[in-house]
N, C-alpha and C. Protein backbone atom coordinates (compact mmCIF):
# COMPACT_ATOMS: atom_id res chain seq x y z
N UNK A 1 77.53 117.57 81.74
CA UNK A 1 78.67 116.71 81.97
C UNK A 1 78.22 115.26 81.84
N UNK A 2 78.66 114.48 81.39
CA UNK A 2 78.68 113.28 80.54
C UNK A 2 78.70 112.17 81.73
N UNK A 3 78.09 111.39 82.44
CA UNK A 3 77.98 110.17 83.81
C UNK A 3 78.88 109.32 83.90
N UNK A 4 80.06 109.11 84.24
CA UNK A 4 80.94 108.40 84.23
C UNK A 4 80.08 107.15 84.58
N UNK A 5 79.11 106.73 85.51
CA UNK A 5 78.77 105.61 86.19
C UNK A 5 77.76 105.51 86.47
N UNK A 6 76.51 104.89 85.83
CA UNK A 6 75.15 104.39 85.75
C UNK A 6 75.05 103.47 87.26
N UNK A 7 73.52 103.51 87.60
CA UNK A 7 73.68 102.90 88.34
C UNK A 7 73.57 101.44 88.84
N UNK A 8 74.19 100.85 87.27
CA UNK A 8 73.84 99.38 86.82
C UNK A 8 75.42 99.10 87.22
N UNK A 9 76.26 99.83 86.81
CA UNK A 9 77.70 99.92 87.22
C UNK A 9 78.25 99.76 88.50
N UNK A 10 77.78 100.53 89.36
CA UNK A 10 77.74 100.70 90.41
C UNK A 10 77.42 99.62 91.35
N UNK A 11 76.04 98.82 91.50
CA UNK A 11 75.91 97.89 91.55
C UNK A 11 76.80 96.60 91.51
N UNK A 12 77.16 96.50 90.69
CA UNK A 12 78.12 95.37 89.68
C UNK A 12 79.12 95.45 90.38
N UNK A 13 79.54 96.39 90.31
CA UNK A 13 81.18 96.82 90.55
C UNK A 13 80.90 95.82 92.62
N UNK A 14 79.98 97.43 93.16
CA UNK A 14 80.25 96.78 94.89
C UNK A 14 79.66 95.60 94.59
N UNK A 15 78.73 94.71 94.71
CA UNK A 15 78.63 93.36 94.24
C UNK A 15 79.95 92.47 94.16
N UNK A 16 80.12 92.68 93.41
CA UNK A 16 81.89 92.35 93.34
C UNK A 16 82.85 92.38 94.45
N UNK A 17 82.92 93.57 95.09
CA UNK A 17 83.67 93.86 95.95
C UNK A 17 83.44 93.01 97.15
N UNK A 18 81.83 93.59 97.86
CA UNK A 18 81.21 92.45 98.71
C UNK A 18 81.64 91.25 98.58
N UNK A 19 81.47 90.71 97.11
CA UNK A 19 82.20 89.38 97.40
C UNK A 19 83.31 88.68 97.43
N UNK A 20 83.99 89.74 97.34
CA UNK A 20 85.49 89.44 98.11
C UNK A 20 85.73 89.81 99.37
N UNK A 21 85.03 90.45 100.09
CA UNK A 21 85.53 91.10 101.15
C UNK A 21 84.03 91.58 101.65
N UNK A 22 83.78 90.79 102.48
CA UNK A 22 82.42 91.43 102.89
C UNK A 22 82.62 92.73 103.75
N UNK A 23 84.15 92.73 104.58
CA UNK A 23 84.26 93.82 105.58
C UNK A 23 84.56 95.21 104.52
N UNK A 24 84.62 94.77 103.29
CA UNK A 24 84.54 96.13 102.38
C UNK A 24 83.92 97.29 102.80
N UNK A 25 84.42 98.59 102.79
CA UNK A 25 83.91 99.76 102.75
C UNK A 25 84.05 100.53 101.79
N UNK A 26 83.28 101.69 101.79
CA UNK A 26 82.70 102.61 100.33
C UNK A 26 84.09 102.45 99.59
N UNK A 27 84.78 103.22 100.56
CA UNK A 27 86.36 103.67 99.88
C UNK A 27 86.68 102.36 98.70
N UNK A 28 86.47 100.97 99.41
CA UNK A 28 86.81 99.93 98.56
C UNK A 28 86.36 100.06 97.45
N UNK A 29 84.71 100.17 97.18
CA UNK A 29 84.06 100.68 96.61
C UNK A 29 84.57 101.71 95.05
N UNK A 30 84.83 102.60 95.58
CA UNK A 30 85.15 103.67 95.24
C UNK A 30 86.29 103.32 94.66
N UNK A 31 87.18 103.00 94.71
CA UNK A 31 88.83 102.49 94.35
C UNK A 31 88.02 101.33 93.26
N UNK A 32 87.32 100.86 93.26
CA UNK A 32 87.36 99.81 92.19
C UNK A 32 86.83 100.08 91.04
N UNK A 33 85.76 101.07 91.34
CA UNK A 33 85.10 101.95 90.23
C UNK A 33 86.21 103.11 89.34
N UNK A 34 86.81 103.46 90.05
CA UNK A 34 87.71 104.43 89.48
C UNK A 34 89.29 103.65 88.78
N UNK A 35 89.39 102.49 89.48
CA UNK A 35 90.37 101.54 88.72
C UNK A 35 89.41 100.64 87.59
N UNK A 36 88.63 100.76 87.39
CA UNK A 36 88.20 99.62 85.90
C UNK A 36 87.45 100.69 85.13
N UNK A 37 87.31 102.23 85.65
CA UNK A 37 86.43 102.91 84.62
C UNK A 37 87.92 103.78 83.65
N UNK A 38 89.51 104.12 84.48
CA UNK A 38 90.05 104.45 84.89
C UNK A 38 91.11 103.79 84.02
N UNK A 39 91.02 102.49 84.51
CA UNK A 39 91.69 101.73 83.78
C UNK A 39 93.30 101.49 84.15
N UNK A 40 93.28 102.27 85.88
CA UNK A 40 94.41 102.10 86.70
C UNK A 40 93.98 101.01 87.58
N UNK A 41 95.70 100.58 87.84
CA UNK A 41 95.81 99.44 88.82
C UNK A 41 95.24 99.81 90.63
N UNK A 42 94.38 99.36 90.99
CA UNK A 42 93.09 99.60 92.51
C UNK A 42 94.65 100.78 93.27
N UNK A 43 96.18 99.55 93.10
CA UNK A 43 97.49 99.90 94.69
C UNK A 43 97.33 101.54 93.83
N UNK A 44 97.77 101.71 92.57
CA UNK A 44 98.42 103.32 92.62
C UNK A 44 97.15 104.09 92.97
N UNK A 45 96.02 103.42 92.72
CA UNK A 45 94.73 105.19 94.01
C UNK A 45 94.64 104.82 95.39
N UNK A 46 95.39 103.60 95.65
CA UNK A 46 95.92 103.78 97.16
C UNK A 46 96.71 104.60 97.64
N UNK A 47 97.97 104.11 96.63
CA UNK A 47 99.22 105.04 96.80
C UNK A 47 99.24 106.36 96.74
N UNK A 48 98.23 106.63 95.74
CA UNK A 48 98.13 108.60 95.59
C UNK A 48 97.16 109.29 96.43
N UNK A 49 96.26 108.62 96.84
CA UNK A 49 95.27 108.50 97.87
C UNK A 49 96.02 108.97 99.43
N UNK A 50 97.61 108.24 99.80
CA UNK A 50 98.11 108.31 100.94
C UNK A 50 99.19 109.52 100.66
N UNK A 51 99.40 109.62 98.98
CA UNK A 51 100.42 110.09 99.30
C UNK A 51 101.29 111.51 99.61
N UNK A 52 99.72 112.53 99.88
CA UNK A 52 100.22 113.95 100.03
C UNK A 52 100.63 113.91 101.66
N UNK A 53 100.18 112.30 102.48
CA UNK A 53 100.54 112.20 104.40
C UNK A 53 101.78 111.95 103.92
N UNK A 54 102.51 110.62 103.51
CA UNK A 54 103.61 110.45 102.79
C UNK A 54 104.95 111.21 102.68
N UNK A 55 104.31 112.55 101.79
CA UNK A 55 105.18 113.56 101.60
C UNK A 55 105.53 114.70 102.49
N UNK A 56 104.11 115.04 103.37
CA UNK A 56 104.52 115.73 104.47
C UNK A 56 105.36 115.55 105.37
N UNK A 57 105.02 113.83 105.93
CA UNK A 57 106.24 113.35 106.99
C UNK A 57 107.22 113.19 106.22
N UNK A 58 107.65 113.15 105.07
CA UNK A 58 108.97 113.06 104.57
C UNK A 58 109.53 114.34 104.85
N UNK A 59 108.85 115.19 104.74
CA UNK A 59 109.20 116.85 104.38
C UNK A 59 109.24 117.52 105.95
N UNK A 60 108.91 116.40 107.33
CA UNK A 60 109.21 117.00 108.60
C UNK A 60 108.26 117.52 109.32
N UNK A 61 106.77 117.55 108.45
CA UNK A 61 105.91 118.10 109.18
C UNK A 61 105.36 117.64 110.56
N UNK A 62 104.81 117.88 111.68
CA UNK A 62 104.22 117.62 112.78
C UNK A 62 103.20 116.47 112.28
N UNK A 63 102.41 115.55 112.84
CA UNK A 63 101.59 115.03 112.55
C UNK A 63 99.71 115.71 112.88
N UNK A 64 100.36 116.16 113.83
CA UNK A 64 98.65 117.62 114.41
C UNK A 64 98.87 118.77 113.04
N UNK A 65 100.28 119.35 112.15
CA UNK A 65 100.43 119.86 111.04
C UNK A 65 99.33 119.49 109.80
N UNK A 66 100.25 118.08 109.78
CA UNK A 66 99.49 117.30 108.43
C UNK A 66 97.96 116.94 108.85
N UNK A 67 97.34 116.63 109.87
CA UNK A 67 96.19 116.32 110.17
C UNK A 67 95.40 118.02 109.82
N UNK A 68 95.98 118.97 110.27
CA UNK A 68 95.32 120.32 109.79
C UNK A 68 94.96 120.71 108.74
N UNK A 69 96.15 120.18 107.99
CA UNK A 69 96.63 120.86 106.58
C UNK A 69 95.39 119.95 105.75
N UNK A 70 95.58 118.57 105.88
CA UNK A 70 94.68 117.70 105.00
C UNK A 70 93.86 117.39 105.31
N UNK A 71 92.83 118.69 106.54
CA UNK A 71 91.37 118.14 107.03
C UNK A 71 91.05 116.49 107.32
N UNK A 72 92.28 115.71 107.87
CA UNK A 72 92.06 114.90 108.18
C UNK A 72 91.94 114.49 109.62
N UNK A 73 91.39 113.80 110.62
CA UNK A 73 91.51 113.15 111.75
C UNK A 73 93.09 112.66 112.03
N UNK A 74 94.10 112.82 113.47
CA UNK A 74 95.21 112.78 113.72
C UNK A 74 95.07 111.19 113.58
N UNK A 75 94.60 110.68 113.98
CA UNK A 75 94.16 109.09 113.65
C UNK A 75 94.53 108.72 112.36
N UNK A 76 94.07 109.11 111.67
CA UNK A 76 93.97 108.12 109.90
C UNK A 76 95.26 108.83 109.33
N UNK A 77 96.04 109.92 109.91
CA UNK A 77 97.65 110.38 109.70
C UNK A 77 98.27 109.41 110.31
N UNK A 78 98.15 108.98 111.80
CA UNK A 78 98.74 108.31 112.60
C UNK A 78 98.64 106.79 111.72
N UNK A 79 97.57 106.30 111.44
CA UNK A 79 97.14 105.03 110.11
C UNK A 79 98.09 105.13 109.15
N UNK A 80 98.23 105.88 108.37
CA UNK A 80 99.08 105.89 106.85
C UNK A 80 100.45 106.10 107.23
N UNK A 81 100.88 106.21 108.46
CA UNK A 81 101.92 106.22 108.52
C UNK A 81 102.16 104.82 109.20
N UNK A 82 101.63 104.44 109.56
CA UNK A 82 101.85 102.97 110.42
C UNK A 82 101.62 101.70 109.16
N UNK A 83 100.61 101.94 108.31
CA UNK A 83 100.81 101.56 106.88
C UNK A 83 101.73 101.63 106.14
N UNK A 84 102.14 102.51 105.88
CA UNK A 84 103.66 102.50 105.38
C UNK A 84 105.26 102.61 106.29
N UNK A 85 104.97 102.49 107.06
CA UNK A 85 106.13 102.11 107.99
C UNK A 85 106.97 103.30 107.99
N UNK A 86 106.49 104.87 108.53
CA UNK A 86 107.52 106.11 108.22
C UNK A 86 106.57 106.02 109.58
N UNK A 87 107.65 106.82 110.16
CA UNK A 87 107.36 107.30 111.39
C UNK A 87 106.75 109.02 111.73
N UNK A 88 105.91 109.27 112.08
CA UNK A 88 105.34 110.82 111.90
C UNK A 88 106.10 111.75 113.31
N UNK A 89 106.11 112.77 113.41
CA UNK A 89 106.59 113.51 114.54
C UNK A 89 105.90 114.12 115.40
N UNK A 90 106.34 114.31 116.61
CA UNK A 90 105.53 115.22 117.32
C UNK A 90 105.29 117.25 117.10
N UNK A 91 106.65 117.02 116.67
CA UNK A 91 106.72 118.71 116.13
C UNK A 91 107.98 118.45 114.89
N UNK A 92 107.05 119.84 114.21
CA UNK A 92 107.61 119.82 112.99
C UNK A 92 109.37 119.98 112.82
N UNK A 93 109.63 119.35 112.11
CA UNK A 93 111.29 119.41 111.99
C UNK A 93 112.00 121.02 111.69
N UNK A 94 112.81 121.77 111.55
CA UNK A 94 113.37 122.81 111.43
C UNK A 94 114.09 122.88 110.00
N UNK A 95 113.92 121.86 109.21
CA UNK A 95 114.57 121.80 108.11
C UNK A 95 113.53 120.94 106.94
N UNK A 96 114.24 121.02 105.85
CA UNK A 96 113.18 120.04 105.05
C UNK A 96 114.26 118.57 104.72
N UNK A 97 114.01 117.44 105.59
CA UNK A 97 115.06 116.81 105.35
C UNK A 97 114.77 116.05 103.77
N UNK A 98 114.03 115.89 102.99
CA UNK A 98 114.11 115.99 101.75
C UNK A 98 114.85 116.85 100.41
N UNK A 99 115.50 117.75 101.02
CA UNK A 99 116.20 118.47 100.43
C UNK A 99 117.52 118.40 101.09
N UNK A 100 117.81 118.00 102.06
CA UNK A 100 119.20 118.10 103.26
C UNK A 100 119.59 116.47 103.22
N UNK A 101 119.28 115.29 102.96
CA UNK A 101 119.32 114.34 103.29
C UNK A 101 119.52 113.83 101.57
N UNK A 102 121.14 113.20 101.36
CA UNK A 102 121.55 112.39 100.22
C UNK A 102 120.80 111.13 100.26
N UNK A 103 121.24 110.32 99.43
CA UNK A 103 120.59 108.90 99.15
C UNK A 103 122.01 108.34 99.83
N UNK A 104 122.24 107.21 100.20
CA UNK A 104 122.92 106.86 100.50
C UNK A 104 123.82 106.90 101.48
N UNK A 105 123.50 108.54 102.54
CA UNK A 105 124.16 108.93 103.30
C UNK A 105 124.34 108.60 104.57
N UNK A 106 125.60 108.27 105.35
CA UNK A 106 125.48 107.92 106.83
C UNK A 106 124.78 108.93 107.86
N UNK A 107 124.05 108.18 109.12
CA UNK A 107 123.90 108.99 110.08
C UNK A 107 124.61 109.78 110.53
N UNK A 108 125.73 109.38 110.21
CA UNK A 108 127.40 110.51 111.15
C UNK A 108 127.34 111.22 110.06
N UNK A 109 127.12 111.03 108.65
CA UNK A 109 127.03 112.34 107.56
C UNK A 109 125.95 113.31 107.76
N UNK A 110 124.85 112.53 108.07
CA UNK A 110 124.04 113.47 107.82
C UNK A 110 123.89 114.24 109.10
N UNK A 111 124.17 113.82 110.35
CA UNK A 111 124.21 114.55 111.30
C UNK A 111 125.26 115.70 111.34
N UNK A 112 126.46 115.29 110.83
CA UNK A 112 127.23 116.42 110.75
C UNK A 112 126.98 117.60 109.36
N UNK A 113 126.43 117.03 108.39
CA UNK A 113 125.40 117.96 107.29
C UNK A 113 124.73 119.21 108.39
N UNK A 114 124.14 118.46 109.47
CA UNK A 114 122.99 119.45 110.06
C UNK A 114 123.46 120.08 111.09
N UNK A 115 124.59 120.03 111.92
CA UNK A 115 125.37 120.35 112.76
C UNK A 115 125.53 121.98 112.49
N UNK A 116 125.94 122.44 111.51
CA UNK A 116 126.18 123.59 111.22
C UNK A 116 125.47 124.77 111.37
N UNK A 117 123.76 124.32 111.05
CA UNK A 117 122.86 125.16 110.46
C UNK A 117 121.41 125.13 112.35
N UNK A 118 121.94 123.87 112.64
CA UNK A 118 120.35 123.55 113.66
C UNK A 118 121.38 123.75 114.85
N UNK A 119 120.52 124.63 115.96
CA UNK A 119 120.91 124.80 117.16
C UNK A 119 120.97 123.58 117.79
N UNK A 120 119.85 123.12 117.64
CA UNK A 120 120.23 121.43 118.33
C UNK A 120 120.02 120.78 117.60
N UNK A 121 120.69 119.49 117.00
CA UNK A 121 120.43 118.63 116.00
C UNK A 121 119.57 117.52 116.92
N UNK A 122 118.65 117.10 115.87
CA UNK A 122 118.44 115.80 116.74
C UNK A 122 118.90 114.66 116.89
N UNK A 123 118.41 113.48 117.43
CA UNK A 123 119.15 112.38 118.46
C UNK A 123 119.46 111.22 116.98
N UNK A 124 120.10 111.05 117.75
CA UNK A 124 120.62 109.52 116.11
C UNK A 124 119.41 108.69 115.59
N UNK A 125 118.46 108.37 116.81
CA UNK A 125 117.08 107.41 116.75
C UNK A 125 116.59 108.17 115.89
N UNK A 126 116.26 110.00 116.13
CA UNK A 126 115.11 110.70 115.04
C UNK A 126 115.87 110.88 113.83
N UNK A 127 117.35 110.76 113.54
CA UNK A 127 117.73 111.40 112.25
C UNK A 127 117.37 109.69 111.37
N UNK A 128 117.77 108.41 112.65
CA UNK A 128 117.57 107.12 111.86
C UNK A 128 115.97 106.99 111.13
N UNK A 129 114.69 107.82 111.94
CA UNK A 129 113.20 107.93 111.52
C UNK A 129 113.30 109.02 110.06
N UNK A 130 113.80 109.77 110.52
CA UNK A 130 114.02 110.86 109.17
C UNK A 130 114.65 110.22 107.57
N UNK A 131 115.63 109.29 107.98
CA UNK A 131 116.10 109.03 106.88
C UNK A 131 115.11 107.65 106.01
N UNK A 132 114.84 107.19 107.16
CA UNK A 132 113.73 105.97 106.70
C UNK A 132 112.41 106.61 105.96
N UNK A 133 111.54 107.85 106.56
CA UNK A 133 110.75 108.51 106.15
C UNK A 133 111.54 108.75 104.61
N UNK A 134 112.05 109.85 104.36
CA UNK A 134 113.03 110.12 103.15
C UNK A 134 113.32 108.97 102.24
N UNK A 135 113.49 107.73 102.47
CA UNK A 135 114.04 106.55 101.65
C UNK A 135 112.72 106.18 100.97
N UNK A 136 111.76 106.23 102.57
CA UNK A 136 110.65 105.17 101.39
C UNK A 136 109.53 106.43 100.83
N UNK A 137 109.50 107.71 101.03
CA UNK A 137 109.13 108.64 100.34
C UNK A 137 109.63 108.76 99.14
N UNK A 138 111.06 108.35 98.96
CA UNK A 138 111.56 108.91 97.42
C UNK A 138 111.09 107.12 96.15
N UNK A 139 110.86 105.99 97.35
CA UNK A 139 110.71 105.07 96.78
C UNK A 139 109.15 105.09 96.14
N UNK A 140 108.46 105.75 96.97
CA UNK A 140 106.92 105.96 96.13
C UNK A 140 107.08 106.88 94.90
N UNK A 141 107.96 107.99 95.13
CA UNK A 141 107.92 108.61 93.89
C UNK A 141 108.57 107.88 92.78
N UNK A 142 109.39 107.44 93.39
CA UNK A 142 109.94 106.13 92.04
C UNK A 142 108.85 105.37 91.66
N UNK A 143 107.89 104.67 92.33
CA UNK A 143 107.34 103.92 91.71
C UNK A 143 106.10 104.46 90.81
N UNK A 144 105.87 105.76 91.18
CA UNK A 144 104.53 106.61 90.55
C UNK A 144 105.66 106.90 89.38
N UNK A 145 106.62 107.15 88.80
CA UNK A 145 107.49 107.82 87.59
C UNK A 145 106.99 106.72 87.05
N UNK A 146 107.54 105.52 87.82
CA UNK A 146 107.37 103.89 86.79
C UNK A 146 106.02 103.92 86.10
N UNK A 147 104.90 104.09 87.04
CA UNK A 147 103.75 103.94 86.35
C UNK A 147 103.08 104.53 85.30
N UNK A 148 103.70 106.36 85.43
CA UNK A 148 103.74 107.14 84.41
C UNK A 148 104.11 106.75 83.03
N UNK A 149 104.99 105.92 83.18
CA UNK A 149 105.98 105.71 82.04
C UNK A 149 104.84 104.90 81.29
């Protein structure tokens, strides 16, 4: 298999980094090497980097769930969600509100959407976290289509 990265590269690259940011870590590191060898912009291997936590809390999962699921620390779930401003849950939702939840839809819609199907719906505050999760979840996937393009 063929070396993506000598270790003259390597060098160069953190060098670089260091000197923008001395509090730099590997990850920084790592993101800069893979954006100039790569030839992607550093934000989208941020963005894809965060974004299977992203999609879980969009999709309702628990946050002790997604910390399981993605061998990650409940901490750095609890991080990427406080980074992106979606709120994570304590227990997993009963529905996938990514599939139940329109664009555009009121809380009194969507609560009465869920009325039918959930023994107890939840409180206006969690359906207002759900729909915010859902908005800016579908807004990352918009912006990863863009970049595709």
């Amino acid at each position: 298999m063929e070396k993506i990265f000598n270790d003259a590269d390597i060098n160069r690259i953190a060098n670089k980094v260091y000197a923008r940011d001395r509090y730099a870590t590997v990850w920084d590191v790592f993101v800069a090497m893979l954006s100039e060898k790569g030839n992607i912009e550093p934000f989208i291997i941020w963005i894809l980097s965060d974004f299977p936590t992203i999609e879980l809390v969009a999709k309702g999962y628990s946050i002790d769930y997604i910390a399981n699921f993605l061998e990650m620390p409940i901490k750095e779930v609890e991080a990427t969600c406080k980074t992106w401003g979606i709120r994570g849950f304590k227990v997993t939702l009963d529905f996938d509100p990514t599939s139940v939840y329109n664009k555009d839809m009121t809380i009194a819609e969507f609560k009465s959407k869920l009325e039918p199907v959930l023994a107890i719906v939840p409180s206006e505050e969690t359906l207002e976290d759900i729909v915010l999760n859902v908005e800016k979840y579908w807004s990352v996937v918009e912006l990863l289509e863009e970049w595709e393009r």
